[in-house]
N, C-alpha and C. Protein backbone atom coordinates (compact mmCIF):
# COMPACT_ATOMS: atom_id res chain seq x y z
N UNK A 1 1.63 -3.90 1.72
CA UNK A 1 2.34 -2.70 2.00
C UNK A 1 2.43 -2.47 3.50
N UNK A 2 1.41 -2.51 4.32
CA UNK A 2 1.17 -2.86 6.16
C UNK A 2 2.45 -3.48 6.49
N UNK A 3 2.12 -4.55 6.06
CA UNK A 3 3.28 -5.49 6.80
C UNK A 3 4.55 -4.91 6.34
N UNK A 4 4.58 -4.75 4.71
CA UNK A 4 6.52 -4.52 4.75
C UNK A 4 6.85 -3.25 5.57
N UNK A 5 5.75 -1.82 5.60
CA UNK A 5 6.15 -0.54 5.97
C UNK A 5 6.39 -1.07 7.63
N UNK A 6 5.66 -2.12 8.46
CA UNK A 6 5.71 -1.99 9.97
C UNK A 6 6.94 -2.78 9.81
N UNK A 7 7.44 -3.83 8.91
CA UNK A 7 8.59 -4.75 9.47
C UNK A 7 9.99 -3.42 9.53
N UNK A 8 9.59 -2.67 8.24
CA UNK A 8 11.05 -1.60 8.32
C UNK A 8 10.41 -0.99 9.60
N UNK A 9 9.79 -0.45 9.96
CA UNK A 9 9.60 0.23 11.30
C UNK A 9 10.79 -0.08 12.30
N UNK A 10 9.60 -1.72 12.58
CA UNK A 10 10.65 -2.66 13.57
C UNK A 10 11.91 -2.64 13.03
N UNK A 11 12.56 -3.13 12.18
CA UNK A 11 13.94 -2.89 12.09
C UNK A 11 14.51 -2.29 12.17
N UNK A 12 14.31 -0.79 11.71
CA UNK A 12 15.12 0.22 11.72
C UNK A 12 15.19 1.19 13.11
N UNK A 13 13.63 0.69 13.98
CA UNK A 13 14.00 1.04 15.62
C UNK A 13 14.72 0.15 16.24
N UNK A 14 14.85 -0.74 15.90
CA UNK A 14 15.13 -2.11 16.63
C UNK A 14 16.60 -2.86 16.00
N UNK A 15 17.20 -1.98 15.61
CA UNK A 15 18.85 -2.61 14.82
C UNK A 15 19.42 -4.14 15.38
N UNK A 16 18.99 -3.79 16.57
CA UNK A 16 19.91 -5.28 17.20
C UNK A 16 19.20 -6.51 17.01
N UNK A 17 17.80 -6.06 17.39
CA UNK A 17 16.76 -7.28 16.99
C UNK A 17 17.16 -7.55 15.61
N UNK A 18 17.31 -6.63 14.46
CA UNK A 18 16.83 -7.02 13.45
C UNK A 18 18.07 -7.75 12.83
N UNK A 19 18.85 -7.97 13.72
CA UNK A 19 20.84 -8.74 13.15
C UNK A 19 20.36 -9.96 13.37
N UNK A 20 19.32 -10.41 14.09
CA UNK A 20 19.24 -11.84 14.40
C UNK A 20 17.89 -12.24 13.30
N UNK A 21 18.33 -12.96 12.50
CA UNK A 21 17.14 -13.66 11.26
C UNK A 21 15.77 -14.36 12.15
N UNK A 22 15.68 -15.07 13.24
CA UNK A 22 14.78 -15.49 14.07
C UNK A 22 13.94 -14.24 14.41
N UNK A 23 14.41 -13.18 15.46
CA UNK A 23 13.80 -11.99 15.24
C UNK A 23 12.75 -11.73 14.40
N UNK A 24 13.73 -11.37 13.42
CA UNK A 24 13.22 -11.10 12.35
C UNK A 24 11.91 -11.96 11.48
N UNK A 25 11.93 -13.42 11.44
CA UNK A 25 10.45 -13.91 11.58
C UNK A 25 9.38 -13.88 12.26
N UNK A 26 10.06 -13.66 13.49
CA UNK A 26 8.93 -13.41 14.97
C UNK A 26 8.60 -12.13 14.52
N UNK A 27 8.74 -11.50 14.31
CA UNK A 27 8.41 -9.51 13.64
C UNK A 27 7.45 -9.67 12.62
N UNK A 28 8.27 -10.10 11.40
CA UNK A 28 7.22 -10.55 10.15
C UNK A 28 6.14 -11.35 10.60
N UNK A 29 6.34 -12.09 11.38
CA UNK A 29 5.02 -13.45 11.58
C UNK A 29 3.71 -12.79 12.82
N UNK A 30 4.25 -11.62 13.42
CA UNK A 30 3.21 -11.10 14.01
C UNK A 30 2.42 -9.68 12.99
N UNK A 31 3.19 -8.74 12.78
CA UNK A 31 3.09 -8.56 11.65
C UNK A 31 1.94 -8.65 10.43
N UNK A 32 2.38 -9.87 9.72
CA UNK A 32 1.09 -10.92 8.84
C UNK A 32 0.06 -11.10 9.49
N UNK A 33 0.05 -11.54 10.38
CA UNK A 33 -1.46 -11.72 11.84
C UNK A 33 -1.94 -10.99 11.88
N UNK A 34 -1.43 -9.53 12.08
CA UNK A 34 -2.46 -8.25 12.05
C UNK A 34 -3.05 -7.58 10.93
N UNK A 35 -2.04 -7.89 10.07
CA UNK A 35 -2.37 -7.33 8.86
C UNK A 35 -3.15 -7.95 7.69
N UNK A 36 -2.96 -9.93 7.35
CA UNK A 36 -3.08 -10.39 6.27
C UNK A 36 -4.11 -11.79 7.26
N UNK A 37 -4.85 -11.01 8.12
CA UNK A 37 -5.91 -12.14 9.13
C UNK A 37 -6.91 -12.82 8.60
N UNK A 38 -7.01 -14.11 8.77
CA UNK A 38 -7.93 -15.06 7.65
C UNK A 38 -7.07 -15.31 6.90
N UNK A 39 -5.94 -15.14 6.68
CA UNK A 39 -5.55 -16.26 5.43
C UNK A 39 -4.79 -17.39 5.97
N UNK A 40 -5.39 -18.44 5.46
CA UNK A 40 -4.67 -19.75 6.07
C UNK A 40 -3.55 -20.47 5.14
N UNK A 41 -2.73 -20.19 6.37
CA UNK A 41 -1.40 -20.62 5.63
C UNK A 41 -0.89 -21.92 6.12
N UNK A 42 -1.72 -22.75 6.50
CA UNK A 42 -1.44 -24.26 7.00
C UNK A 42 -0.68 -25.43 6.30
N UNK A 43 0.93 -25.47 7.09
CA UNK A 43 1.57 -26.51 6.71
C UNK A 43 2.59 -25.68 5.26
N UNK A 44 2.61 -23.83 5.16
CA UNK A 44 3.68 -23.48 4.48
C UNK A 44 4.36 -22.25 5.80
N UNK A 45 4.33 -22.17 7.09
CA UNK A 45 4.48 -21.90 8.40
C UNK A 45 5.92 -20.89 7.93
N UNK A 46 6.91 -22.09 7.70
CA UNK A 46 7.96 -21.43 6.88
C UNK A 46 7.97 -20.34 5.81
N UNK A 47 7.35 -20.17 4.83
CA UNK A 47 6.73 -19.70 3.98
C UNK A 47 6.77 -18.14 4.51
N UNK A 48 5.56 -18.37 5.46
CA UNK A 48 4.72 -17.21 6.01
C UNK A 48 5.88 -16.45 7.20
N UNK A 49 6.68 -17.12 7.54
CA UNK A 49 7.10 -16.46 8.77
C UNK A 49 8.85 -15.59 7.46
N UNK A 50 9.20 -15.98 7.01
CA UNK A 50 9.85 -16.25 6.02
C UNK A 50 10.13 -14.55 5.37
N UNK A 51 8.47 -14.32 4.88
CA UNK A 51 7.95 -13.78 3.45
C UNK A 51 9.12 -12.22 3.29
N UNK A 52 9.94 -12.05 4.56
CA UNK A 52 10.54 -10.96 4.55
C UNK A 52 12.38 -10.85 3.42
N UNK A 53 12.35 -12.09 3.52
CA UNK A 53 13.44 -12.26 2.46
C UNK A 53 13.07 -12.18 1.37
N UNK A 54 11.94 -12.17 0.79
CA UNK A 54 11.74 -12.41 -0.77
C UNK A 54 11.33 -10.42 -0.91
N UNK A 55 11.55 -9.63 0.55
CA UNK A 55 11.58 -8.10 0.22
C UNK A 55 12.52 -7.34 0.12
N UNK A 56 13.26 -7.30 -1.16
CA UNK A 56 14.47 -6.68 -1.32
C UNK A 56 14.90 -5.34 -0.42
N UNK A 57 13.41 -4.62 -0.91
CA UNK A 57 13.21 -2.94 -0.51
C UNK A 57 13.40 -2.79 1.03
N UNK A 58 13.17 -4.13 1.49
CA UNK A 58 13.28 -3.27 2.84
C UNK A 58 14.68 -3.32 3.66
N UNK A 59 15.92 -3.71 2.89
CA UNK A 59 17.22 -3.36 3.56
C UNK A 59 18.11 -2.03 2.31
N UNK A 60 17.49 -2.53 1.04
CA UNK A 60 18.27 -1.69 -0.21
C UNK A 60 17.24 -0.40 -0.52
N UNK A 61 16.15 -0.51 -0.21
CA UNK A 61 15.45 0.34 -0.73
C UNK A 61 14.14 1.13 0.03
N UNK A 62 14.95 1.53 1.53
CA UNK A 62 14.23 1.52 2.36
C UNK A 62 12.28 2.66 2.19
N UNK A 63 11.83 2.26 2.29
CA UNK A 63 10.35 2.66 2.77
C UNK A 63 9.68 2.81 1.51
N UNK A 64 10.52 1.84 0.56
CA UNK A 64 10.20 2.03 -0.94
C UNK A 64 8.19 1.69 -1.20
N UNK A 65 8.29 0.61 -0.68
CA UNK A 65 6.73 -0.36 -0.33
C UNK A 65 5.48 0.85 -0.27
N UNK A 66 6.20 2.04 0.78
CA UNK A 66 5.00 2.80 0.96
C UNK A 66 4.77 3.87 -0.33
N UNK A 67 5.58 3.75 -1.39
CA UNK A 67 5.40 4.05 -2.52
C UNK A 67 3.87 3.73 -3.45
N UNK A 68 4.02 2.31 -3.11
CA UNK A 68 3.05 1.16 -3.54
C UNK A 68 1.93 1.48 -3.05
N UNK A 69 1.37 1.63 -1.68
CA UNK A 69 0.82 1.95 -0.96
C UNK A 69 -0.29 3.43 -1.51
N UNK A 70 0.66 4.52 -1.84
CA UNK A 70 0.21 5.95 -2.23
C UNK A 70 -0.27 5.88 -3.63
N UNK A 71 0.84 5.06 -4.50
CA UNK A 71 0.12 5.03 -5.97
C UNK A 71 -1.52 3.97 -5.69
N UNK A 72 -1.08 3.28 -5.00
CA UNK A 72 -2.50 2.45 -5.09
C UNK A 72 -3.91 2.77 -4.54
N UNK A 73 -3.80 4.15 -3.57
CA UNK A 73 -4.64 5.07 -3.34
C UNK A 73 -4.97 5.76 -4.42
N UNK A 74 -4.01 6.37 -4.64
CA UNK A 74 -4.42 7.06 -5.88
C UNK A 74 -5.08 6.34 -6.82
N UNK A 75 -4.53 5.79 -7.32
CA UNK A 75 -5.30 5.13 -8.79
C UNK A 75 -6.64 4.52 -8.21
N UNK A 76 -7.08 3.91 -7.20
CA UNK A 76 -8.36 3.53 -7.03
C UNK A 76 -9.35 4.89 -6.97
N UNK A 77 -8.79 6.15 -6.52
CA UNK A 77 -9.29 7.03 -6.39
C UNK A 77 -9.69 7.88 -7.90
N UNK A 78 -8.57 7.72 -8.86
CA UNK A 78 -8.81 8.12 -10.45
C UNK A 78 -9.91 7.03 -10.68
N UNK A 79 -9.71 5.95 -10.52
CA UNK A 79 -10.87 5.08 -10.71
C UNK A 79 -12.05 5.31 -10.89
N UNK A 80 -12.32 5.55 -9.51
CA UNK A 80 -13.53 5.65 -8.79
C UNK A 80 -14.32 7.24 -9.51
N UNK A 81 -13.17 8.16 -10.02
CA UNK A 81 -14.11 9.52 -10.67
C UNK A 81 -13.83 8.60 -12.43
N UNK A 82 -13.29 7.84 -12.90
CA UNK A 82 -13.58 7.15 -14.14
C UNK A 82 -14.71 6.56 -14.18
N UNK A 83 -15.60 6.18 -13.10
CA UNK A 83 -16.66 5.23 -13.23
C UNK A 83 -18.27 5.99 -13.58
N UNK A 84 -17.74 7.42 -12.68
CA UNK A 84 -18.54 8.52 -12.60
C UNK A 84 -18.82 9.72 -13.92
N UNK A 85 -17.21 10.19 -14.47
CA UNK A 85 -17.21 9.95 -15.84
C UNK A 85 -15.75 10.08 -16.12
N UNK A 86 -15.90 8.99 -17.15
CA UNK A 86 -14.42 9.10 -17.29
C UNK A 86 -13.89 10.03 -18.42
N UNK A 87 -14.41 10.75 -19.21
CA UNK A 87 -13.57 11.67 -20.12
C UNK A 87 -13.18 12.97 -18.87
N UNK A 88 -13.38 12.96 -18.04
CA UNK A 88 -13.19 14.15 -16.92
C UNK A 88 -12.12 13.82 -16.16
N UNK A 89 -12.19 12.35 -15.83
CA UNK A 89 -11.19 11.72 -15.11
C UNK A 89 -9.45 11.40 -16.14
N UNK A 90 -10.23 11.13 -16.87
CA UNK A 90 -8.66 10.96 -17.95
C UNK A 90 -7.96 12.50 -18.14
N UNK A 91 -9.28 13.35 -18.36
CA UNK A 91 -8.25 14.66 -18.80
C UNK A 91 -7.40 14.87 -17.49
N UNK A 92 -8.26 14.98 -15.97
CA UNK A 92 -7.91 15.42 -15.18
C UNK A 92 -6.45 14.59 -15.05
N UNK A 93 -6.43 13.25 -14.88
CA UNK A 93 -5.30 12.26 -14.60
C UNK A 93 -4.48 13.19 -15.58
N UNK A 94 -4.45 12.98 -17.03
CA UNK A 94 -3.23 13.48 -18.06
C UNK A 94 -2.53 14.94 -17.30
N UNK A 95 -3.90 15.85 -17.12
CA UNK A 95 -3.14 17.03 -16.29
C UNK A 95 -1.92 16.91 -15.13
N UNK A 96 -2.71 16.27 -14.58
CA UNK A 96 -1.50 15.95 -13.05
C UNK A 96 -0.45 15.12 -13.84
N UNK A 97 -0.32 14.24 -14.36
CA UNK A 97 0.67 13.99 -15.22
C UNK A 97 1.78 14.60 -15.99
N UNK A 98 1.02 16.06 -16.81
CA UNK A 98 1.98 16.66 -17.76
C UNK A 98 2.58 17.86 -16.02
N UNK A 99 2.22 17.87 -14.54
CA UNK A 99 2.60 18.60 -13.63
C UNK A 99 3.68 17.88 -13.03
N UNK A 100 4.08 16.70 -13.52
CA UNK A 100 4.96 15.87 -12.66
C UNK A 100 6.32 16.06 -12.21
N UNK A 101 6.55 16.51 -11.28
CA UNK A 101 7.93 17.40 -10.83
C UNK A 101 8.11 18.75 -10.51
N UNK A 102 6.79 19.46 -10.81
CA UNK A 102 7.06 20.79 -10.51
C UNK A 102 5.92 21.17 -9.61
N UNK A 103 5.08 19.89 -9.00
CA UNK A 103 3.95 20.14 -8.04
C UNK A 103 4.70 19.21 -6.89
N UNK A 104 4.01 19.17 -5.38
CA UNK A 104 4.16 18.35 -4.34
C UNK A 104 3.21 17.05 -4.63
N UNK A 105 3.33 16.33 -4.29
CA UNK A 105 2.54 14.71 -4.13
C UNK A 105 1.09 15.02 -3.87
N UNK A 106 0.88 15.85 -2.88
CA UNK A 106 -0.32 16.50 -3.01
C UNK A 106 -1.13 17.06 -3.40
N UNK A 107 -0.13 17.82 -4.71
CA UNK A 107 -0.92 19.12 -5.49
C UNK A 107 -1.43 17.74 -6.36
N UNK A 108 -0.50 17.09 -6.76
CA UNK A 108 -0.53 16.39 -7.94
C UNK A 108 -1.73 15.12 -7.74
N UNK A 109 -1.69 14.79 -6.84
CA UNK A 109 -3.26 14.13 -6.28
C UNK A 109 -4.61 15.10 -6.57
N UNK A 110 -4.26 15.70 -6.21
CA UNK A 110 -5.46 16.82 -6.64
C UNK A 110 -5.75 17.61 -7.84
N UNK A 111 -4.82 17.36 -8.80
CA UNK A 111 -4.85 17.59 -10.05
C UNK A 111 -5.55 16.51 -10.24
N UNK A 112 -4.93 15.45 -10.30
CA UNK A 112 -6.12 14.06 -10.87
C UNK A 112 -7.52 13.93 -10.38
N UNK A 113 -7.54 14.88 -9.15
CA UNK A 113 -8.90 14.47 -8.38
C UNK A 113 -9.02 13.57 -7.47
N UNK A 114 -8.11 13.31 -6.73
CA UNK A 114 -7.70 12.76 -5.63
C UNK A 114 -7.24 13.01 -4.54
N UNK A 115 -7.56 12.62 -3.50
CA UNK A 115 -6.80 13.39 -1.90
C UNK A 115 -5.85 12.16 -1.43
N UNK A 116 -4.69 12.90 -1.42
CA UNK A 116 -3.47 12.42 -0.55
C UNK A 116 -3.71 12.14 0.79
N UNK A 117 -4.12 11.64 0.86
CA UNK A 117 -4.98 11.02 2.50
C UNK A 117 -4.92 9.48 2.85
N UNK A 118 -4.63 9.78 4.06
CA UNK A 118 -4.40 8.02 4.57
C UNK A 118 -5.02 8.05 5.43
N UNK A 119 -6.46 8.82 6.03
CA UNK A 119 -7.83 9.27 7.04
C UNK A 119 -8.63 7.53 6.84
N UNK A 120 -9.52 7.59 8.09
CA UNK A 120 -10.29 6.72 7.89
C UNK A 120 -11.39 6.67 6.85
N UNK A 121 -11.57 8.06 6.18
CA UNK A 121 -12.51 9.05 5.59
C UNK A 121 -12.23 8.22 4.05
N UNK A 122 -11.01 8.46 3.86
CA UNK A 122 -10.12 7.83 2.44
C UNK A 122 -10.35 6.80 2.26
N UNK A 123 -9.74 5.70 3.26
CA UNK A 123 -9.33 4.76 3.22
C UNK A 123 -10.80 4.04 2.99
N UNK A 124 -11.76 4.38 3.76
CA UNK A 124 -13.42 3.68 3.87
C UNK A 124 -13.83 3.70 2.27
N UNK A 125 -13.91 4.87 1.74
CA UNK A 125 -14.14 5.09 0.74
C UNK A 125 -13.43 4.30 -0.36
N UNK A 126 -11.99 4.14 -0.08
CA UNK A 126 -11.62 3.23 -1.34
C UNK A 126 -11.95 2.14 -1.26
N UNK A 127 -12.16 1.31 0.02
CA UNK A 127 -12.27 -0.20 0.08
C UNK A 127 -13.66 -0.39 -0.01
N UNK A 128 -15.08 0.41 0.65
CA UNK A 128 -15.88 0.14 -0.39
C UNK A 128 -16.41 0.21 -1.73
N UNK A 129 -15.06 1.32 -2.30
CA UNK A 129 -15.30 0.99 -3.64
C UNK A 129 -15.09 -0.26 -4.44
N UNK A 130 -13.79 -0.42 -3.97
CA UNK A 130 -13.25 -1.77 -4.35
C UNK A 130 -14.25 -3.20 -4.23
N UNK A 131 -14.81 -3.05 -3.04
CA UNK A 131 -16.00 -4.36 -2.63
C UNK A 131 -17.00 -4.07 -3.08
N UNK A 132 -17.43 -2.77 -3.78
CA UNK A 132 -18.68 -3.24 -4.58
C UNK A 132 -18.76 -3.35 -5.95
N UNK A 133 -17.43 -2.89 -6.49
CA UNK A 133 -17.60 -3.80 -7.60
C UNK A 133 -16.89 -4.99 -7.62
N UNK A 134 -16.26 -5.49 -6.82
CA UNK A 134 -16.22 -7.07 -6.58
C UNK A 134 -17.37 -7.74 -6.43
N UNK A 135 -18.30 -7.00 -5.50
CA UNK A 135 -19.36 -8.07 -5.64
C UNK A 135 -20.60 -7.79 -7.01
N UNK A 136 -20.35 -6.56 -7.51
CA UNK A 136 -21.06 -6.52 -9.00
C UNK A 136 -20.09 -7.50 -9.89
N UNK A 137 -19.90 -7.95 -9.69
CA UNK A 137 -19.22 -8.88 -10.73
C UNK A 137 -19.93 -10.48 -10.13
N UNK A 138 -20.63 -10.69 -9.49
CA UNK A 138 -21.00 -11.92 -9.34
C UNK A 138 -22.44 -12.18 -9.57
């Protein structure tokens, strides 16, 4: 989601850059470096510098990605009160659910029991949730 939300960035400040397809890998390929670091992509170069054509959303469906981004906060965050208990967490989730359209993105995070937050506060919290039960699983 990093990479596609900064490549629309760059493009959509950068119109002229973004008419030229070369550009446009040099963008994506720095991009991936900051964002997707440690993964070795040796000898698919093409591939990696590339990966922006195989993103529909970001000329038809602009800033769609950061969609992806918010639900996937969220739900690690319903998660994370499912683990704690989940008949509390399901009712709460169904609630914000049956509110859908007549609350803000925010209320409705907080109906489920979740904060609409993209803080370092948030973000810490979901990814060590995520890494410790990755590593309870081994």
């Amino acid at each position: 989601m990093a990479v596609v939300d900064g490549f629309q960035h760059w493009a959509y400040t950068n119109p002229h850059d973004a008419a030229d397809p070369a550009a446009c890998d040099a963008a994506w390929d720095r991009l991936w470096g900051r964002f997707m670091a440690g993964i070795d992509w040796s000898g698919l170069d093409d591939a990696r510098v590339t990966g922006w054509h195989r993103k529909q959303h970001i000329y038809r469906y602009p800033f769609y990605y950061v969609e992806y981004g918010l639900a996937q906060l969220g739900a690690v965050q319903v998660w994370r009160n499912s683990l704690r208990d989940q008949a509390a967490a399901i009712a709460a989730y169904r609630q914000a659910l049956a509110l859908g359209r007549t609350r803000t993105l925010p209320e409705l995070f907080a109906a489920a029991g979740a904060r609409f937050a993209f803080d370092s506060e948030t973000m810490r919290a979901a990814v060590d949730l995520i890494e410790e039960q990755i590593t309870g699983l081994s």
